[in-house]
C-alpha atoms as a PDB file:
ATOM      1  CA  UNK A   1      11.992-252.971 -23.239  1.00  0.00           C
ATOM      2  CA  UNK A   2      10.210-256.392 -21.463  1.00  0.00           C
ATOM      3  CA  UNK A   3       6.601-256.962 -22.615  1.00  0.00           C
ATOM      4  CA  UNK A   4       4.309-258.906 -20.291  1.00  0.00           C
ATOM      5  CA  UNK A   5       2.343-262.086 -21.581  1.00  0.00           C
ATOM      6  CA  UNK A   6      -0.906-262.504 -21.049  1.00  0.00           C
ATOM      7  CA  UNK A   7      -0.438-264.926 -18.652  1.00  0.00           C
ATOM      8  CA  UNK A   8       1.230-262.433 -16.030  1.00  0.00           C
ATOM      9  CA  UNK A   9       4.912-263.888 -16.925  1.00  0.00           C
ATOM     10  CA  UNK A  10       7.894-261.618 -18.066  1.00  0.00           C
ATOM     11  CA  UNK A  11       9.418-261.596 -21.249  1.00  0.00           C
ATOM     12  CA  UNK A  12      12.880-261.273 -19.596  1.00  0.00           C
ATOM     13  CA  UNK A  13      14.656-263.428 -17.961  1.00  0.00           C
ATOM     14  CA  UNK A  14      13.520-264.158 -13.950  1.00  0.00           C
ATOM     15  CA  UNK A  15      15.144-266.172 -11.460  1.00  0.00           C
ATOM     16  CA  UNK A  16      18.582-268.052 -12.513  1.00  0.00           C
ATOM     17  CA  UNK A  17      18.078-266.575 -15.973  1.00  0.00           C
ATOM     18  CA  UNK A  18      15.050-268.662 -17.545  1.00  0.00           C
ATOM     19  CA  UNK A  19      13.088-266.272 -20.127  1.00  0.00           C
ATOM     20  CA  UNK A  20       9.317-266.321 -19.518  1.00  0.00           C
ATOM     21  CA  UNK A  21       9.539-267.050 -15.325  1.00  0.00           C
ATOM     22  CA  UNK A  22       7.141-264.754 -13.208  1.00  0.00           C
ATOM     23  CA  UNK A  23       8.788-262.331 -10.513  1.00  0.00           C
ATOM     24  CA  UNK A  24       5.804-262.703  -8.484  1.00  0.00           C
ATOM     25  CA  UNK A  25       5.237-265.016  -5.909  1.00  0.00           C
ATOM     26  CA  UNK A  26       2.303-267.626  -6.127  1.00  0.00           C
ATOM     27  CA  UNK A  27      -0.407-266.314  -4.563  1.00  0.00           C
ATOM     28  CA  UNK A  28      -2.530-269.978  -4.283  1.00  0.00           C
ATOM     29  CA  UNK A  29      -5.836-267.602  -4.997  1.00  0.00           C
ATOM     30  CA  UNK A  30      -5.401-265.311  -2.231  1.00  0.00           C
ATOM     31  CA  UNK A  31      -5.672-262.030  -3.842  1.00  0.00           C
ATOM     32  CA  UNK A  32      -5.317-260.062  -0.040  1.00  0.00           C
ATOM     33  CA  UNK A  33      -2.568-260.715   2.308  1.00  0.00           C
ATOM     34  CA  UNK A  34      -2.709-258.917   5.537  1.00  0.00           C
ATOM     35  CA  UNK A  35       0.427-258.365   7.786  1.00  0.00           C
ATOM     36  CA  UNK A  36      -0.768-258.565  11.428  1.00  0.00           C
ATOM     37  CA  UNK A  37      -0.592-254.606  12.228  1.00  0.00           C
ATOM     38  CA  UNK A  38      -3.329-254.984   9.179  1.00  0.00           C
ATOM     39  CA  UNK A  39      -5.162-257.321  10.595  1.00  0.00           C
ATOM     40  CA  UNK A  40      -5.218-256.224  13.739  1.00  0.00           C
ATOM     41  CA  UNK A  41      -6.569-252.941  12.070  1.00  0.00           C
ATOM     42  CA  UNK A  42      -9.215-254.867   9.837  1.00  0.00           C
ATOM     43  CA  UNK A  43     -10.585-256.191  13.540  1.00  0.00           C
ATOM     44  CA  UNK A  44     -10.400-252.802  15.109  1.00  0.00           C
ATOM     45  CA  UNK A  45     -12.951-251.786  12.288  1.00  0.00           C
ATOM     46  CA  UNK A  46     -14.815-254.284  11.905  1.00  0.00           C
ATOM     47  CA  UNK A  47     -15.714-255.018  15.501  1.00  0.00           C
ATOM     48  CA  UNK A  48     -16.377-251.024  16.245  1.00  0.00           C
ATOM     49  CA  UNK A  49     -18.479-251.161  13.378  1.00  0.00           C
ATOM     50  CA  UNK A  50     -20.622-254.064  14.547  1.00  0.00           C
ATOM     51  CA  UNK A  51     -20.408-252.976  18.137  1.00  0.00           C
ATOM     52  CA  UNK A  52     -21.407-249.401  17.291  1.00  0.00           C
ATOM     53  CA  UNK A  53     -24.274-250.369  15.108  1.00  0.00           C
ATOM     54  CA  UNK A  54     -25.225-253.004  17.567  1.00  0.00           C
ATOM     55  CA  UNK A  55     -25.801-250.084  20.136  1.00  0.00           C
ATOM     56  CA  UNK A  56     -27.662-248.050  17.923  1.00  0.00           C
ATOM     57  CA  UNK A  57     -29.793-250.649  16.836  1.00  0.00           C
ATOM     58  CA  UNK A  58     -30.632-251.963  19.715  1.00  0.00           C
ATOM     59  CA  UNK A  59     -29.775-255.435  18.343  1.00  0.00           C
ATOM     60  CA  UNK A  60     -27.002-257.050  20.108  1.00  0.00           C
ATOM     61  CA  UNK A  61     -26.648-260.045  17.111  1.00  0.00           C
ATOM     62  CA  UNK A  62     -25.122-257.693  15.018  1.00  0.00           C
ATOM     63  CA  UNK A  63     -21.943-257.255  17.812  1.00  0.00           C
ATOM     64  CA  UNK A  64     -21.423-260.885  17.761  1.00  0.00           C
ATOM     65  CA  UNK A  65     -22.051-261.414  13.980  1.00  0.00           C
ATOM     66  CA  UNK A  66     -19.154-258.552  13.904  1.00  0.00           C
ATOM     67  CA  UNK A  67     -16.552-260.228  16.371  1.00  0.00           C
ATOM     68  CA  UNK A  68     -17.635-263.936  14.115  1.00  0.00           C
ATOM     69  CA  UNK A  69     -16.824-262.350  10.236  1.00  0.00           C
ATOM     70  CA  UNK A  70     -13.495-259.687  11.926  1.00  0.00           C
ATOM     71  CA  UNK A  71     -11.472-262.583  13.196  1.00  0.00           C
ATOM     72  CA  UNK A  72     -12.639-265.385  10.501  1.00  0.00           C
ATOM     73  CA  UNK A  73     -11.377-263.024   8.306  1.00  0.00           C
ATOM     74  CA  UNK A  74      -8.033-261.898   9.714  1.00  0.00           C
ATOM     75  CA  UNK A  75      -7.168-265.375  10.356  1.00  0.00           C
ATOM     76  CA  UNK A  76      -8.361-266.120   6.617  1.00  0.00           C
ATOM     77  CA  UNK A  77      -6.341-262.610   5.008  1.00  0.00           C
ATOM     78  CA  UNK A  78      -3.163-262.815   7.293  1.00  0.00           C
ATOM     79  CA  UNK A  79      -0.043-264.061   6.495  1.00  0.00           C
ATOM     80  CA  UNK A  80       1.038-267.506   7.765  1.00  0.00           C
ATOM     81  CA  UNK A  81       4.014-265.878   9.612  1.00  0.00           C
ATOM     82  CA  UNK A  82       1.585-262.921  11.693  1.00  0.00           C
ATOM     83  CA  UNK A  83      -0.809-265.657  12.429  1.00  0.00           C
ATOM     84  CA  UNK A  84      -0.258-266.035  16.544  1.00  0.00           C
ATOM     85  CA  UNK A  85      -0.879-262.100  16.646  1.00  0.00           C
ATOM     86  CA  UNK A  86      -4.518-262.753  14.986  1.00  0.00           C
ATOM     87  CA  UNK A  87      -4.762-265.653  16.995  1.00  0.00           C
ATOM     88  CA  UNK A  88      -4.202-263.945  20.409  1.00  0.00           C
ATOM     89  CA  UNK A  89      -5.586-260.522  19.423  1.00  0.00           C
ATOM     90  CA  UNK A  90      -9.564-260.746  18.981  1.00  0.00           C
ATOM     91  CA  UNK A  91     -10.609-261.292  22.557  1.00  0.00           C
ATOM     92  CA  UNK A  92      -8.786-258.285  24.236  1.00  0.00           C
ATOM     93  CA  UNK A  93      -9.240-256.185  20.910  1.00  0.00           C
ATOM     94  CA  UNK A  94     -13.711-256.738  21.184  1.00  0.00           C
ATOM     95  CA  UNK A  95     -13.722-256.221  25.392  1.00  0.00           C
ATOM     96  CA  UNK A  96     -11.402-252.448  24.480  1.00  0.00           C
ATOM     97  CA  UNK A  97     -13.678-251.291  21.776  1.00  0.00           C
ATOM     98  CA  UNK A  98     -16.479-252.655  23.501  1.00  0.00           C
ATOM     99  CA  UNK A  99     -15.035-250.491  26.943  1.00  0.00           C
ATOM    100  CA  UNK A 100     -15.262-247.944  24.471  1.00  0.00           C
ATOM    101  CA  UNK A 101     -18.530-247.798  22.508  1.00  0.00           C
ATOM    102  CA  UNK A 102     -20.305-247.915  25.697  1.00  0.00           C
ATOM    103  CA  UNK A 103     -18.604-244.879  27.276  1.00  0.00           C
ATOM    104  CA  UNK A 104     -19.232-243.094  23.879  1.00  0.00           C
ATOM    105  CA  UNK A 105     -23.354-244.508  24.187  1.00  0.00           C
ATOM    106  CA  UNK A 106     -23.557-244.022  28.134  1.00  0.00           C
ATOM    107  CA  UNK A 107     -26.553-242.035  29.671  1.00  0.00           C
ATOM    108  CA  UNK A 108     -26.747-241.247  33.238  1.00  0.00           C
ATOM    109  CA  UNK A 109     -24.243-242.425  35.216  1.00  0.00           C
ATOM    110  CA  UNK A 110     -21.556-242.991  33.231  1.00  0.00           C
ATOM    111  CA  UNK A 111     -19.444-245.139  35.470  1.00  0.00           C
ATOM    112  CA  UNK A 112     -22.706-247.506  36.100  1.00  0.00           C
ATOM    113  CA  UNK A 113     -23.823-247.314  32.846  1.00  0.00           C
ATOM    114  CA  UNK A 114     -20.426-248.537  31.095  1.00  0.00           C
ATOM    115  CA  UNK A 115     -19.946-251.617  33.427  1.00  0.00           C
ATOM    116  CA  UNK A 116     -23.638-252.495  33.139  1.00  0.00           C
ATOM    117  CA  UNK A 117     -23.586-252.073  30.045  1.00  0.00           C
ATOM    118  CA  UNK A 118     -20.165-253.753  29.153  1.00  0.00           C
ATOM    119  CA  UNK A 119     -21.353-256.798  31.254  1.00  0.00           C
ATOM    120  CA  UNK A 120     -24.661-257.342  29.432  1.00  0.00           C
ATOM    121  CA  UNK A 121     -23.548-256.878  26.351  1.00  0.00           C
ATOM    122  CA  UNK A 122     -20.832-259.730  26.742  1.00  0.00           C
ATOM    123  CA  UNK A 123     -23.315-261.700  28.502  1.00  0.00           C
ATOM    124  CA  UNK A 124     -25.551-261.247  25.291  1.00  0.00           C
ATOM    125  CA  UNK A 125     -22.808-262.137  22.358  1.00  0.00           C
ATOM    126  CA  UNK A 126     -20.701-265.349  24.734  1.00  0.00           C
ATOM    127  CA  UNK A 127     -21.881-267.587  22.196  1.00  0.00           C
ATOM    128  CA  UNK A 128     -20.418-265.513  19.273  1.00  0.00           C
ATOM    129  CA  UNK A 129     -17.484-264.879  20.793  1.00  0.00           C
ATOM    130  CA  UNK A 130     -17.205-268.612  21.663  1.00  0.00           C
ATOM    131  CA  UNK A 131     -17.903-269.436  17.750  1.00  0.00           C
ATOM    132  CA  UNK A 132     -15.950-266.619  16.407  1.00  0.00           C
ATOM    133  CA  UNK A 133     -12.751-268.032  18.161  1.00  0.00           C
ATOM    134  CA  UNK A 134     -13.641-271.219  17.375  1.00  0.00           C
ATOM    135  CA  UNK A 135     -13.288-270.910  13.785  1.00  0.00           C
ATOM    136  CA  UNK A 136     -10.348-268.268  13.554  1.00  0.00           C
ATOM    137  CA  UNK A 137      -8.427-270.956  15.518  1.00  0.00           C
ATOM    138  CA  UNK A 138      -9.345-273.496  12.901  1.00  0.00           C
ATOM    139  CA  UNK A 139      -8.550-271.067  10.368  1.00  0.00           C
ATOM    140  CA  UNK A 140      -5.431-270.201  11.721  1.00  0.00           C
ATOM    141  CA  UNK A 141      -4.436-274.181  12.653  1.00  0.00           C
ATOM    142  CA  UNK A 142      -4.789-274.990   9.067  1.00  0.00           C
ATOM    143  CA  UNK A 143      -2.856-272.469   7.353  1.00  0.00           C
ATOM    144  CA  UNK A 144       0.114-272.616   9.816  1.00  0.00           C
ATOM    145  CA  UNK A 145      -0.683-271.638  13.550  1.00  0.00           C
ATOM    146  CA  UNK A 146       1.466-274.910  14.684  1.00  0.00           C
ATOM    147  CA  UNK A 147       4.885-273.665  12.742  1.00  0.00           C
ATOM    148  CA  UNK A 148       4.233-270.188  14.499  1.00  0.00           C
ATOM    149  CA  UNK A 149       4.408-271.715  17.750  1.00  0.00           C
ATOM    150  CA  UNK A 150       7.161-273.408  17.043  1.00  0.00           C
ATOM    151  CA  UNK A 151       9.175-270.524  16.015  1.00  0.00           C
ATOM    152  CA  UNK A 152       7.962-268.956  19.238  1.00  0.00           C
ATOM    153  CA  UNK A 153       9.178-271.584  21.404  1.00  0.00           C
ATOM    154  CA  UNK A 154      12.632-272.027  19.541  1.00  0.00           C
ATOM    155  CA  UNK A 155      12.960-268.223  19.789  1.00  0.00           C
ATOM    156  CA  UNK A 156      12.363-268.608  23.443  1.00  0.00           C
ATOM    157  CA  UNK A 157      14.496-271.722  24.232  1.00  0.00           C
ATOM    158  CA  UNK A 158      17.380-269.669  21.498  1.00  0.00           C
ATOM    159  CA  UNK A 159      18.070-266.955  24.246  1.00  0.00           C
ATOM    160  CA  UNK A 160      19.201-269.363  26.986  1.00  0.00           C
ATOM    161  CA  UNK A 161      22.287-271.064  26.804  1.00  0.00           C
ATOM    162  CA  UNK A 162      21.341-274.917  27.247  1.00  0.00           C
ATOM    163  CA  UNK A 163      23.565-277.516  29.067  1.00  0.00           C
ATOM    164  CA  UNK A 164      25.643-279.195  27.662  1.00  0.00           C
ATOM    165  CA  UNK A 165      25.746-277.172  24.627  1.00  0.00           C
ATOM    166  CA  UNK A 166      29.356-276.009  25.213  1.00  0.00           C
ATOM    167  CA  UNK A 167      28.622-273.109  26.755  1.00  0.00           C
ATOM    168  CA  UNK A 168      29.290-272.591  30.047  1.00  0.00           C
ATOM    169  CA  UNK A 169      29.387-269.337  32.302  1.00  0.00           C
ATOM    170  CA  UNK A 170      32.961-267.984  32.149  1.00  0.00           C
ATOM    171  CA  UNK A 171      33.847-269.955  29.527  1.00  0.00           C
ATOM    172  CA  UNK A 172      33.804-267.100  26.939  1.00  0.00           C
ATOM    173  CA  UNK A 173      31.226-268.042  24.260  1.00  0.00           C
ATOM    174  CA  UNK A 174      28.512-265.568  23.805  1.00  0.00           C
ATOM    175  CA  UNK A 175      25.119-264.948  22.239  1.00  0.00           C
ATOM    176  CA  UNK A 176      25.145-263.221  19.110  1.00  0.00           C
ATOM    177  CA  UNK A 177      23.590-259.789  19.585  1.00  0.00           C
ATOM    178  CA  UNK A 178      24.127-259.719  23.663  1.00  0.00           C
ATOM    179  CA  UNK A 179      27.419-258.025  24.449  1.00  0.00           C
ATOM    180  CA  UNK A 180      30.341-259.445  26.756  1.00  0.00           C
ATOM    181  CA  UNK A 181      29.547-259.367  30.479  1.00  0.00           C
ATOM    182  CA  UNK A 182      32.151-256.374  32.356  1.00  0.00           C
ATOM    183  CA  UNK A 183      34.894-257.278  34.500  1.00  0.00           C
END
């Protein structure tokens, strides 16, 4: 039976044997960390939420205060690895549940009302949307947006054979994971 100091630590033995070693990883005072799907969900509520009141209300600041605290905080809550997808998401993610709300809200003509109201209403919260992406790009840029971007482009570059490598066509070499070509 292992008892658990106070501290968090293990009585047993962790890693390479050493008695009193944590299993856990260090967390660096983030209690939450979001995968992407996650945050991606987080924004999804979030911005509905604002955009839905917003409509309601009658008070289009609480749409852009919405899109501002959603992607601050799935750029804050996401893992370092998932942080392109939060990077690229919020834009597209606020114009489709915006698209939405206001075919949910419309009165009248529907088809008028919805791009009327789609195009006031982003007319209305530019400069949150500006801000928002703003600072979830800062966000994101310190806690590793760079390294994702690398690993993007090196997983790009990794499925074409480069010259001078010592690969050439015919020669025989393939990619790992792509079959032989057919003769």
């Amino acid at each position: 039976m292992r008892g658990t100091a106070a501290n968090g630590q293990t009585g047993a033995a962790g890693k390479g044997g050493e008695p009193g070693v944590s299993r856990r990883a260090p967390q660096r005072g983030r209690w939450i960390q979001l995968t992407g799907r996650g945050a991606v969900f987080v924004m999804f509520a979030v911005f509905s939420l604002g955009l839905l009141g917003a409509s309601w209300l009658t008070w289009p600041v609480l749409a852009g205060g919405a899109f501002v605290i959603g992607s601050m905080a799935a750029a804050w809550y996401t893992r370092p690895g998932d942080l392109l997808t939060v990077a690229v998401t919020p834009p597209l993610l606020f114009c489709v549940i915006l698209v939405g709300v206001k075919a949910l809200t419309a009165t009248g003509n529907a088809v008028i009302a919805l791009a009327e109201g789609t195009a006031i209403t982003l007319a209305g919260v530019a400069p949150w949307l500006f801000a928002g992406m703003a600072l979830s790009l800062i966000i994101a840029w310190t806690r590793g947006l760079p390294e994702c971007v690398r690993e993007l482009r090196r997983d790009l570059q990794g499925n074409h054979a480069r010259p001078g490598a010592g690969s050439r066509p015919g020669s025989g070499s393939t990619t790992p994971g792509v079959p032989p070509p057919r003769r």
